[in-house]
N, C-alpha and C. Protein backbone atom coordinates (compact mmCIF):
# COMPACT_ATOMS: atom_id res chain seq x y z
N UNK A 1 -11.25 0.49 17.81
CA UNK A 1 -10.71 -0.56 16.94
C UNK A 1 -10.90 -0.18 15.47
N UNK A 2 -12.27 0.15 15.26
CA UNK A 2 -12.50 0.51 13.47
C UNK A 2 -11.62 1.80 13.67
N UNK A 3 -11.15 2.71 14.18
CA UNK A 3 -10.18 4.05 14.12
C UNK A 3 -8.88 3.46 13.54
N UNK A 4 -8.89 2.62 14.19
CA UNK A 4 -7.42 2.35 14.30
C UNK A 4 -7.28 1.66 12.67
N UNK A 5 -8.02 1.11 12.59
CA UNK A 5 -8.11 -0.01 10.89
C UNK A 5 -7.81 1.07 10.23
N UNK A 6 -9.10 2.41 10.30
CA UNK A 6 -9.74 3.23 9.32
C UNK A 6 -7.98 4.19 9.40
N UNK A 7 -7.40 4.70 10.77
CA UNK A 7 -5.55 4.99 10.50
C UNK A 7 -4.87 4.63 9.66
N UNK A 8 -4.64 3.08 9.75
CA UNK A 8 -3.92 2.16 9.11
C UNK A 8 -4.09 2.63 7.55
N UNK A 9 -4.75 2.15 7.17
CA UNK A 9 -5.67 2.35 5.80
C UNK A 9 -4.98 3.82 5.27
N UNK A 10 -5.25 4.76 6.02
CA UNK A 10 -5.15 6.35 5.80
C UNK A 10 -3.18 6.74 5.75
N UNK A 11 -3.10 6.01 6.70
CA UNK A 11 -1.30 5.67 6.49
C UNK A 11 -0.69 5.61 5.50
N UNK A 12 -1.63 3.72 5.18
CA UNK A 12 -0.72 3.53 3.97
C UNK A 12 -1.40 4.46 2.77
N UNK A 13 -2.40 4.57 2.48
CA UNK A 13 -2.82 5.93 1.52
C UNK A 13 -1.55 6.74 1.58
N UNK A 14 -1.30 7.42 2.36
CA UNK A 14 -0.50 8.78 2.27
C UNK A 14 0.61 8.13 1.84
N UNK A 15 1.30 6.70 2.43
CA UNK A 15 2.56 6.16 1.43
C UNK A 15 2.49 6.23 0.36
N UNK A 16 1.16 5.95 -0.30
CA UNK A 16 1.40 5.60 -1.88
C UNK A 16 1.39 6.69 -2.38
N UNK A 17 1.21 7.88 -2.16
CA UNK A 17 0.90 8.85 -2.45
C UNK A 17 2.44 10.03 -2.51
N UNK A 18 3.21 9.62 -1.51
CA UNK A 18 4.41 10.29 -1.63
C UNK A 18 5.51 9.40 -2.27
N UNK A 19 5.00 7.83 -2.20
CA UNK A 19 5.94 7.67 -3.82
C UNK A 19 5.40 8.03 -4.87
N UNK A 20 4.49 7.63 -4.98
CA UNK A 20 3.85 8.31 -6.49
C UNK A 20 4.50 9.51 -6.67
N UNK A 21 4.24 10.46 -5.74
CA UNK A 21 4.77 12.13 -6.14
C UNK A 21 6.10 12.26 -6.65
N UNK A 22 6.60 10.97 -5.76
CA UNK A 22 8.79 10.79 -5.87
C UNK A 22 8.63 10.26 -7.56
N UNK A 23 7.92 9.60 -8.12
CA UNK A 23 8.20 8.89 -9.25
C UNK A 23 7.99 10.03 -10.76
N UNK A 24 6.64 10.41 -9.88
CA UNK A 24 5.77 11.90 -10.56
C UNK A 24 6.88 12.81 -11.33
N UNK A 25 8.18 13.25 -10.20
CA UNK A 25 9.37 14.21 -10.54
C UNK A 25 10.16 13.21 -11.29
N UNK A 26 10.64 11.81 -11.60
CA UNK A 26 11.48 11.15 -12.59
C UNK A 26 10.32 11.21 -13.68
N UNK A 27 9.29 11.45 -13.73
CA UNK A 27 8.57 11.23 -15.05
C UNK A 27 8.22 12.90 -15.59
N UNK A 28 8.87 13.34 -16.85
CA UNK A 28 9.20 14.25 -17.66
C UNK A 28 7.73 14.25 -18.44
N UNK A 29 7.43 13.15 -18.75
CA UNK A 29 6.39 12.89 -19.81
C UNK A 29 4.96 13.57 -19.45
N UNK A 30 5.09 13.26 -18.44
CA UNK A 30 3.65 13.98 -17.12
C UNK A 30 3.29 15.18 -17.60
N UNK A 31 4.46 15.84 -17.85
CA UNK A 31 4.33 17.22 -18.02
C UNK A 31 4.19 18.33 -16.74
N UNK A 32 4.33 17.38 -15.75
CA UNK A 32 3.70 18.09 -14.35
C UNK A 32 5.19 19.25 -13.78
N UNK A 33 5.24 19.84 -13.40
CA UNK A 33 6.19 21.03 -13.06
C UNK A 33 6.45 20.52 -11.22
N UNK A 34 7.98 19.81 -11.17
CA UNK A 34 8.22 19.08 -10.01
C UNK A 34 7.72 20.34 -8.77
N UNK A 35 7.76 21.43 -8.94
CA UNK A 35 7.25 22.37 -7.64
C UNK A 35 5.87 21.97 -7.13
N UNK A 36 5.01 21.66 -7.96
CA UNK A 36 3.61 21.70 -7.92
C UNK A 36 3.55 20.52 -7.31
N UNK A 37 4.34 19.46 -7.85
CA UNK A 37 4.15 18.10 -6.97
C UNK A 37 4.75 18.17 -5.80
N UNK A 38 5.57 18.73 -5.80
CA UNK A 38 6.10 18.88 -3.93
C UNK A 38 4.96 19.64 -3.39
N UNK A 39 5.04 20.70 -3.72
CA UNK A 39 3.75 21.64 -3.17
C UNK A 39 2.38 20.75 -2.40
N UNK A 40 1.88 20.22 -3.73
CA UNK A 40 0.72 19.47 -3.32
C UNK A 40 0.80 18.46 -2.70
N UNK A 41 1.83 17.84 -2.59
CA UNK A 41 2.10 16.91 -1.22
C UNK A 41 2.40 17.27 -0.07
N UNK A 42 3.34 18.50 -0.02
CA UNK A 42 3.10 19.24 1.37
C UNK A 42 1.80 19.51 1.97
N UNK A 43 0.89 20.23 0.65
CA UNK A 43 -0.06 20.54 1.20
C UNK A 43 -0.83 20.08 2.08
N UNK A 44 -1.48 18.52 1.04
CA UNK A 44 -1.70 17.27 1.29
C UNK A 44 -1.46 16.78 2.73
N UNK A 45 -0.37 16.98 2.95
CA UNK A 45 0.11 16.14 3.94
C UNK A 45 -0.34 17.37 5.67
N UNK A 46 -0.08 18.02 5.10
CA UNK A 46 -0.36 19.24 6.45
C UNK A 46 -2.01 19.56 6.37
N UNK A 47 -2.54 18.97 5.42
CA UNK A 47 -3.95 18.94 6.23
C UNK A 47 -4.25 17.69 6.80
N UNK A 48 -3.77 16.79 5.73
CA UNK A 48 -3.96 15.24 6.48
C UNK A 48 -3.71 15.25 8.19
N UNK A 49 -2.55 15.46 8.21
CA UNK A 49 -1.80 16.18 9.39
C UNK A 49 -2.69 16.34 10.92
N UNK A 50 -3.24 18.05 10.03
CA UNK A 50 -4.87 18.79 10.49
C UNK A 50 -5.84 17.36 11.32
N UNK A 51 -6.53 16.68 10.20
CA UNK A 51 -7.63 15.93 10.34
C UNK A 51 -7.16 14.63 10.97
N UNK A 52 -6.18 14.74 11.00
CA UNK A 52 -6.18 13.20 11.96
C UNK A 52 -6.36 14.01 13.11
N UNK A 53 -5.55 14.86 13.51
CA UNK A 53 -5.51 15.58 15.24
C UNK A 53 -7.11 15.96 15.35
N UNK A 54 -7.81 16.43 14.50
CA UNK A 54 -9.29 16.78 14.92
C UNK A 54 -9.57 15.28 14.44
N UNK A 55 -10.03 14.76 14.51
CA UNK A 55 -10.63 12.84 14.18
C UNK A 55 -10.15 11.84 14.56
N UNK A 56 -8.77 11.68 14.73
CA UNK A 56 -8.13 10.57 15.17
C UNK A 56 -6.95 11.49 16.13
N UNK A 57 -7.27 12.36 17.35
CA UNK A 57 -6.40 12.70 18.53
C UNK A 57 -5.62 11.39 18.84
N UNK A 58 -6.03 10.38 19.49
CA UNK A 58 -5.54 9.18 20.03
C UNK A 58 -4.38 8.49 19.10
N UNK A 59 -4.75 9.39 17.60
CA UNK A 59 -3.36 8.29 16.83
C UNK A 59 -2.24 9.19 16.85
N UNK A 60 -2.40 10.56 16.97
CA UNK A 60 -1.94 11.79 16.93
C UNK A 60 -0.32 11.84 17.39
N UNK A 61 -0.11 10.97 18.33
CA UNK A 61 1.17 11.07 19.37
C UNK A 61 1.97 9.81 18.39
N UNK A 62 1.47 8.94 17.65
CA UNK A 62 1.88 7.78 16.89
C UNK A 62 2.55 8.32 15.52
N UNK A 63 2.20 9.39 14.75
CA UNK A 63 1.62 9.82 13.74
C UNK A 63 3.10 9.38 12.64
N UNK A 64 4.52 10.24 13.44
CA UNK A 64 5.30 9.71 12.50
C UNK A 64 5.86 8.05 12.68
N UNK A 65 5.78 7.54 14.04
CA UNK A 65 6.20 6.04 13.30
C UNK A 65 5.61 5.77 12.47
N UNK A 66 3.98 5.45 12.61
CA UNK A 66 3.07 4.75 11.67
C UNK A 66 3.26 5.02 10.14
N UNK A 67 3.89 6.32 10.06
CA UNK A 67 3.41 6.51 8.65
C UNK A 67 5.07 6.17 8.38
N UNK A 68 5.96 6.19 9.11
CA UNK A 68 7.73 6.02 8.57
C UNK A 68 7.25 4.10 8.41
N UNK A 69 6.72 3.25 9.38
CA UNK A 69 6.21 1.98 9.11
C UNK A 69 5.30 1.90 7.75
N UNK A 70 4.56 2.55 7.23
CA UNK A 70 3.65 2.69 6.32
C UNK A 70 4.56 2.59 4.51
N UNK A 71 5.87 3.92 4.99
CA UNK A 71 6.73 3.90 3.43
C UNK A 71 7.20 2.63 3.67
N UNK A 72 7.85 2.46 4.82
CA UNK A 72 8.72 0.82 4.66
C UNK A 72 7.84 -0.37 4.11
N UNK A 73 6.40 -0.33 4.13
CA UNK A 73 5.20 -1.35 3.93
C UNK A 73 5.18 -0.97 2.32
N UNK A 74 5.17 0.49 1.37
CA UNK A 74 4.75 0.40 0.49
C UNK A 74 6.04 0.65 -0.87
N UNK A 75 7.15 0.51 0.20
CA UNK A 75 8.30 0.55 -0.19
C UNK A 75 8.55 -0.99 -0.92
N UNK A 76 8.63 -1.80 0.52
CA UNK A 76 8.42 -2.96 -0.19
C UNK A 76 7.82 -3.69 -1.39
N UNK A 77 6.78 -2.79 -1.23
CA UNK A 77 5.73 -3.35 -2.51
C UNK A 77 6.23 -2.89 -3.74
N UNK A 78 6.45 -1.75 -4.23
CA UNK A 78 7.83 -1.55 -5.00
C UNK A 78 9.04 -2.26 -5.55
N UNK A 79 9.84 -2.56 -4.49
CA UNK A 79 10.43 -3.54 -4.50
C UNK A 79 10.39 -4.91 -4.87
N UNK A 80 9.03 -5.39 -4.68
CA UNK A 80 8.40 -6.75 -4.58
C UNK A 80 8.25 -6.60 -6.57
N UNK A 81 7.81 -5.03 -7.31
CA UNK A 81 7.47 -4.71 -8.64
C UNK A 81 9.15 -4.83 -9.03
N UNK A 82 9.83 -4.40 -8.49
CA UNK A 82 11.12 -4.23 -9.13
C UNK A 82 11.82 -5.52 -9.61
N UNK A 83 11.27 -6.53 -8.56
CA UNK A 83 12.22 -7.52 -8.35
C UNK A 83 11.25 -8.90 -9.79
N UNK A 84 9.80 -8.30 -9.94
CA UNK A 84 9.12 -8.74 -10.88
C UNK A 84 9.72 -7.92 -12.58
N UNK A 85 10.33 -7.45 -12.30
CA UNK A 85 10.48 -6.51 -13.70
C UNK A 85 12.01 -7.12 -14.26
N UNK A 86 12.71 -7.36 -13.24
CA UNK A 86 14.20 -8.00 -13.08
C UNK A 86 13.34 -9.46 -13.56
N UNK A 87 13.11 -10.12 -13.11
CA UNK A 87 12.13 -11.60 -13.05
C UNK A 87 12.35 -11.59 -14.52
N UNK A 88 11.61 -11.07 -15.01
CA UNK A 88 11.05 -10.80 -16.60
C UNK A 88 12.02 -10.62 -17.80
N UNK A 89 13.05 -10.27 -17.35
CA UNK A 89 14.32 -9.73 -18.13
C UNK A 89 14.64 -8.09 -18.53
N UNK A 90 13.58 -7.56 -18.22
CA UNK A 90 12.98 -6.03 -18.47
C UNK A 90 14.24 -4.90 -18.19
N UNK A 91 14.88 -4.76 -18.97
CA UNK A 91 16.11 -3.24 -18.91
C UNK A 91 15.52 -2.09 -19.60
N UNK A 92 14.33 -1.74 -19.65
CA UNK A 92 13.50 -0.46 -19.83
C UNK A 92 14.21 0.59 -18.63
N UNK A 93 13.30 2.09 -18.43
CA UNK A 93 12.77 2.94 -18.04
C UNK A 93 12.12 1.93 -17.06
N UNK A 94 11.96 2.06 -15.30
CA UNK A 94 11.06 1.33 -14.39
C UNK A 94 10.02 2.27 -13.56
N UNK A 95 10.19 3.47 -13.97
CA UNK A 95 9.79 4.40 -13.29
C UNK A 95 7.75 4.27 -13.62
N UNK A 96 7.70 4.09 -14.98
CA UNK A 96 6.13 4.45 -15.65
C UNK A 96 5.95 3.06 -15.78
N UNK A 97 6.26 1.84 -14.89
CA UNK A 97 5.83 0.82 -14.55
C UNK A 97 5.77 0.81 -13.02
N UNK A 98 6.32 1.29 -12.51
CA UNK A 98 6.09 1.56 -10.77
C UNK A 98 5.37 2.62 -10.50
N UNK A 99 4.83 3.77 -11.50
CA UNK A 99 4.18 4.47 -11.30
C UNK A 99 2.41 3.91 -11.61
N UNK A 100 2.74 3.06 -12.65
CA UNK A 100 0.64 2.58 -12.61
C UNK A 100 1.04 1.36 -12.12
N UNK A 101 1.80 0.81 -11.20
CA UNK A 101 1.64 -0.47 -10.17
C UNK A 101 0.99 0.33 -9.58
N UNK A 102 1.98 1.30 -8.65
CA UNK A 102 1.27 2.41 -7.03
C UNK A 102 -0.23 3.20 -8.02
N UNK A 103 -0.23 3.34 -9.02
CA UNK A 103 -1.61 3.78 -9.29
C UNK A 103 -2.90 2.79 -9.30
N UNK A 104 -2.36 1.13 -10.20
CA UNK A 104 -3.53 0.65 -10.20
C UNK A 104 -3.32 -0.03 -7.86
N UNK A 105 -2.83 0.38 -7.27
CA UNK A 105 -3.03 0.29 -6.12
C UNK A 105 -3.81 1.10 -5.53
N UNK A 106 -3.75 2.03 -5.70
CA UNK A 106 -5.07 2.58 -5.54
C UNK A 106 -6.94 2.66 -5.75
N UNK A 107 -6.54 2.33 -7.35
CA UNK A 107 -7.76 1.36 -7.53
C UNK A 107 -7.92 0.64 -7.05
N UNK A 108 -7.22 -0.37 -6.74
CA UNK A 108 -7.67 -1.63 -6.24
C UNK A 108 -8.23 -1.45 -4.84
N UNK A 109 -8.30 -0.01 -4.30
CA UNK A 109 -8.64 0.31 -2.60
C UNK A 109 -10.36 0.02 -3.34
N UNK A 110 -10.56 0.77 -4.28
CA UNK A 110 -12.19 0.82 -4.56
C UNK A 110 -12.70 -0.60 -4.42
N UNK A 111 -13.94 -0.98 -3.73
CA UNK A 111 -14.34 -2.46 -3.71
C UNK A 111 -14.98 -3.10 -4.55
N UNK A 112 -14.76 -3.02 -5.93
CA UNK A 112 -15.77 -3.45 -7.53
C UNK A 112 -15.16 -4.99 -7.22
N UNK A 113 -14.04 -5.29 -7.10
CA UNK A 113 -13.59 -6.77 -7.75
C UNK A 113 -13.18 -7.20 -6.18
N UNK A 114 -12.67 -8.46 -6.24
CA UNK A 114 -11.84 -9.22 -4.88
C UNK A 114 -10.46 -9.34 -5.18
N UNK A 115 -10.25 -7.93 -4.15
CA UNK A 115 -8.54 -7.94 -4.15
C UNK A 115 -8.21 -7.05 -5.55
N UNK A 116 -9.41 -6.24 -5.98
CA UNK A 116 -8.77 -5.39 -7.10
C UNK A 116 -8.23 -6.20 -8.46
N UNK A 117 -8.28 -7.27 -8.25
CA UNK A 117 -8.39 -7.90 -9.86
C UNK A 117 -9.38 -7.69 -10.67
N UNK A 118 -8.53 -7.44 -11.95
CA UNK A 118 -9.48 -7.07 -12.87
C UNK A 118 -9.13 -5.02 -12.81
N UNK A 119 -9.52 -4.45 -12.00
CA UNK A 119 -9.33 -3.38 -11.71
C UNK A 119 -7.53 -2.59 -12.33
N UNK A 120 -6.93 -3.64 -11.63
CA UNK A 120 -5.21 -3.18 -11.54
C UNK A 120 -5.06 -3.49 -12.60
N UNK A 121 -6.13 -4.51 -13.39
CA UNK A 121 -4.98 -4.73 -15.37
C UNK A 121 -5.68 -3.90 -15.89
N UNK A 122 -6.49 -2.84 -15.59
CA UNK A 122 -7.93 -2.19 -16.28
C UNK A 122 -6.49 -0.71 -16.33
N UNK A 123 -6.40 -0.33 -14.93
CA UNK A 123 -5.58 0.49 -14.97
C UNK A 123 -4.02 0.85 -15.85
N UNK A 124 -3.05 -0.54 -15.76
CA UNK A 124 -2.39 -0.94 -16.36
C UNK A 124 -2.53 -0.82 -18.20
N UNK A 125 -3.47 -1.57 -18.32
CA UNK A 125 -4.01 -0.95 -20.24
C UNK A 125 -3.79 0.40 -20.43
N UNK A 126 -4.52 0.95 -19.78
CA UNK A 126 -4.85 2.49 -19.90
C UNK A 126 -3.60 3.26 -20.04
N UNK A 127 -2.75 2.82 -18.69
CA UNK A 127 -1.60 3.57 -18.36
C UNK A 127 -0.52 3.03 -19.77
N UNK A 128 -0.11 1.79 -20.12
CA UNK A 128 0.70 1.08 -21.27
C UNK A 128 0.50 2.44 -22.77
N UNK A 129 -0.93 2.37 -22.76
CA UNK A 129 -1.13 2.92 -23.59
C UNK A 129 -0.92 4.78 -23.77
N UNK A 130 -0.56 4.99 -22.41
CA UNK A 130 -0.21 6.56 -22.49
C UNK A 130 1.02 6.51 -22.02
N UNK A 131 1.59 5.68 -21.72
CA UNK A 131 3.43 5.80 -21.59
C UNK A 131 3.84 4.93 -22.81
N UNK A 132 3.27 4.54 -23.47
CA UNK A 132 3.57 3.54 -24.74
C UNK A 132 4.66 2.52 -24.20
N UNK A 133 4.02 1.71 -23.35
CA UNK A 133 4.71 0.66 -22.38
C UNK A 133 4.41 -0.51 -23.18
N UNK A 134 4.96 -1.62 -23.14
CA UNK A 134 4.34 -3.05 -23.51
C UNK A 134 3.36 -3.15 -22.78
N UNK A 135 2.41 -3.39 -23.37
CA UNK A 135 0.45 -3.55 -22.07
C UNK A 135 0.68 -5.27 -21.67
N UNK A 136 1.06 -6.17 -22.65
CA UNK A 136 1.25 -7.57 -21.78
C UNK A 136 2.33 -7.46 -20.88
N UNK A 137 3.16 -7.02 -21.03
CA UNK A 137 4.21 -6.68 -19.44
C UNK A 137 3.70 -5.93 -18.37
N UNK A 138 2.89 -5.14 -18.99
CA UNK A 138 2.42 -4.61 -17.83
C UNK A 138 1.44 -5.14 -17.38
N UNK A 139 0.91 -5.98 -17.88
CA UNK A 139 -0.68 -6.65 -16.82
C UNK A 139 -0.04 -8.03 -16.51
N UNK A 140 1.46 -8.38 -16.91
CA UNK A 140 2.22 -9.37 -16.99
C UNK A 140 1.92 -9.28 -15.40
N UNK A 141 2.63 -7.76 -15.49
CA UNK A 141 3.20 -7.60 -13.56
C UNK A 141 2.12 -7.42 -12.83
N UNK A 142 1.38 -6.97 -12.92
CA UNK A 142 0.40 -7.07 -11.91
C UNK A 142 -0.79 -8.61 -11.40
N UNK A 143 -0.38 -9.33 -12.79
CA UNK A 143 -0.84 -10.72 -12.27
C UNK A 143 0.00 -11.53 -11.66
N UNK A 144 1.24 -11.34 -11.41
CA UNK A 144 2.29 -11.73 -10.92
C UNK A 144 2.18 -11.34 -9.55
N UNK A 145 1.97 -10.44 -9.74
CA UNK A 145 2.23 -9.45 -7.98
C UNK A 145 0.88 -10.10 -7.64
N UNK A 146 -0.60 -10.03 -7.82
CA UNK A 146 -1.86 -11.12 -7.54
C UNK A 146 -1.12 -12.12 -7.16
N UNK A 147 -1.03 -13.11 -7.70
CA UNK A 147 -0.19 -14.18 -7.75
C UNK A 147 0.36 -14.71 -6.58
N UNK A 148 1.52 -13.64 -6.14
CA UNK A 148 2.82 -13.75 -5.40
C UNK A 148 1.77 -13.65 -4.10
N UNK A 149 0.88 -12.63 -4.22
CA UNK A 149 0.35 -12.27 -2.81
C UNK A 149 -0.81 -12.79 -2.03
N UNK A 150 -1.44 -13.37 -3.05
CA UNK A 150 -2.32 -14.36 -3.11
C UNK A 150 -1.73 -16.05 -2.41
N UNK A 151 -0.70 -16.25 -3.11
CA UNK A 151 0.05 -17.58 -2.41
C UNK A 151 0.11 -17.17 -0.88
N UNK A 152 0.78 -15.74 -0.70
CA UNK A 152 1.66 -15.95 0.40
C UNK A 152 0.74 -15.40 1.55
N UNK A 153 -0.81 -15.33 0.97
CA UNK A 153 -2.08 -15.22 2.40
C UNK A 153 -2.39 -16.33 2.32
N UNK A 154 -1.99 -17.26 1.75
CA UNK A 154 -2.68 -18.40 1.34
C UNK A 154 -2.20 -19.26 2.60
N UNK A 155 -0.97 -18.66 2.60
CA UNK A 155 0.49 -19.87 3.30
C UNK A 155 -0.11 -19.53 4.84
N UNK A 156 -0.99 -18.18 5.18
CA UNK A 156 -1.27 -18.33 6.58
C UNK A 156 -2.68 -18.92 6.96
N UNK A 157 -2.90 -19.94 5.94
CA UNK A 157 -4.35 -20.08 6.23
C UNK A 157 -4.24 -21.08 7.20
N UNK A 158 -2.73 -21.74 7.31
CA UNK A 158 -2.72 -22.59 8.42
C UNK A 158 -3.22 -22.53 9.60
N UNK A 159 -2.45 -21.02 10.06
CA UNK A 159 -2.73 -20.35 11.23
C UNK A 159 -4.25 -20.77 11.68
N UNK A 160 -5.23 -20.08 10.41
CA UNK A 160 -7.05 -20.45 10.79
C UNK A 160 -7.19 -21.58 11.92
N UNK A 161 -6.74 -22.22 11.00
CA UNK A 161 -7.48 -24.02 11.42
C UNK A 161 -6.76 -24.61 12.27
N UNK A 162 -5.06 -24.06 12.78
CA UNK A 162 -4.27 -24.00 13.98
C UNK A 162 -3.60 -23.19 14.16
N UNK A 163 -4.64 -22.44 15.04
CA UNK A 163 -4.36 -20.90 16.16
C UNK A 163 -3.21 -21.22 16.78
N UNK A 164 -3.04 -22.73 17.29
CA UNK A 164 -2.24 -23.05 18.66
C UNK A 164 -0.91 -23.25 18.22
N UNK A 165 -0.86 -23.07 16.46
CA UNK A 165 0.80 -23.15 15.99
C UNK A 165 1.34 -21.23 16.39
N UNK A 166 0.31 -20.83 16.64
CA UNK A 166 0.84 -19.15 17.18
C UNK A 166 1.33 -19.09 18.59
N UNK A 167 0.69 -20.45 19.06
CA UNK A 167 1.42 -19.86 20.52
C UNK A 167 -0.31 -18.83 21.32
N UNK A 168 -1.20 -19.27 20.99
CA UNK A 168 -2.53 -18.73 21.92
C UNK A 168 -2.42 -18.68 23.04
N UNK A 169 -2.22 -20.34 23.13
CA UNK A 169 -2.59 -20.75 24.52
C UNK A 169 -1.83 -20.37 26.04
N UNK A 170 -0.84 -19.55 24.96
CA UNK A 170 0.12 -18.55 26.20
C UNK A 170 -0.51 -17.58 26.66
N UNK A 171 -1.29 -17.19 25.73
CA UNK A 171 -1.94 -15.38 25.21
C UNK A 171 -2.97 -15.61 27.23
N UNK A 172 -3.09 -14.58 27.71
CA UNK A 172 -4.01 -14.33 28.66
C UNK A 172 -5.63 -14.98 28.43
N UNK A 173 -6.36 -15.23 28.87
CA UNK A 173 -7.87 -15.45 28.75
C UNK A 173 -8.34 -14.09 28.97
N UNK A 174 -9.86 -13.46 27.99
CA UNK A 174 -10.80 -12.35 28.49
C UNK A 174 -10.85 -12.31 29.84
N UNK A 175 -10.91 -13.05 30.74
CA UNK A 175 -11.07 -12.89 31.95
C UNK A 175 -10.30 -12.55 32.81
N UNK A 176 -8.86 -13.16 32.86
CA UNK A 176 -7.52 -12.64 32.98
C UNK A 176 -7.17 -10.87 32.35
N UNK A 177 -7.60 -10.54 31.89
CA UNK A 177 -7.49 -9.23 30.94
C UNK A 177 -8.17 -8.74 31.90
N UNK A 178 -9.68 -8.92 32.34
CA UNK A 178 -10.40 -8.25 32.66
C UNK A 178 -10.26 -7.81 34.44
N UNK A 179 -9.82 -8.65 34.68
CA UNK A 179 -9.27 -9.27 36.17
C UNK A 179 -8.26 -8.15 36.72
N UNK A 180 -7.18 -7.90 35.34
CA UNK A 180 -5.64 -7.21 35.78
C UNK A 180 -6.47 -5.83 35.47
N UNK A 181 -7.26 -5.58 34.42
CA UNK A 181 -7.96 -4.09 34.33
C UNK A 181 -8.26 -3.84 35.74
N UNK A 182 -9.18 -4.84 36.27
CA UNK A 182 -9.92 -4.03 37.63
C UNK A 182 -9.15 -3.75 39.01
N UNK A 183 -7.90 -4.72 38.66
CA UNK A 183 -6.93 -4.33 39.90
C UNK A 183 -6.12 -3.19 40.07
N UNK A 184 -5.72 -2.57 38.73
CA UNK A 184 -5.31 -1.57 38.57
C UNK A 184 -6.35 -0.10 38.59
């Protein structure tokens, strides 16, 4: 069970990581030489590759849905920035605002704050100030995106306090589970 979390997790990592690289080649300013960023994401990716099959065998046979499910998960989130930047009135360059969203997303993996607040506008400053971005638009968006995502875990807190609006009481009992294991 913690494998499978600790996958998940490692999944979406590698998503953010090959948009970033996609955004990396529209951004000139970087200075970065687009070979090197392909390169190092190949690389990247063919050891990742490596270490799941030696550490996680069992996810091994899964490897490309999860992670084709993983871009569609961090794709969205993108999207979710795009559709905040449109929100705003914003006809800039969107590239070196979707690039320190997916960056301060990464920060926000580190566990200093709850949910990476505080962290993602820390990143955001930093970044405004080396793409010479508006810094209140940019911590605009990331309290927005808090915000948006924050409401909408909020909206399942129903679920908590009624399991039985999911439909449980259909779900098998431990014992039933345990019952069909031993017959087979």
């Amino acid at each position: 069970m913690l494998g499978a979390l600790f996958f998940d997790r490692l999944s979406g990592l590698w998503a953010l990581c090959l948009i970033i690289a996609a955004l990396i080649i529209f951004m000139p300013q970087l200075g970065i030489p687009n070979y090197l960023t392909i390169l190092g994401f190949i690389l990247g990716t063919t050891l990742y590759y490596f270490l799941v099959g030696k550490f996680f065998n069992d996810f091994k046979a899964n490897f490309i849905k999860t992670h084709l499910k993983a871009i569609g998960v961090q794709s969205m989130q993108v999207i979710a920035a795009i559709m905040i930047l449109y929100a705003l009135g914003f006809d800039g360059k969107f590239s070196p605002y979707l690039f320190l969203f997916l960056a301060s997303s990464l920060v926000a993996i580190i566990p200093f704050s709850v949910g990476g607040l505080g962290m993602r506008e820390l990143v955001y400053m930093w970044g405004a100030n080396f793409f010479y971005l508006d810094s209140h638009l940019a911590v605009l968006i990331s309290l927005l995106f808090y915000i948006i995502s924050a409401f909408m875990a909020f909206t399942g807190s129903y679920y908590i306090f009624h399991p039985s609006a999911l439909g449980t009481e259909k779900l098998p009992s431990v014992k039933e589970i345990e019952e069909s294991q031993t017959e087979d």
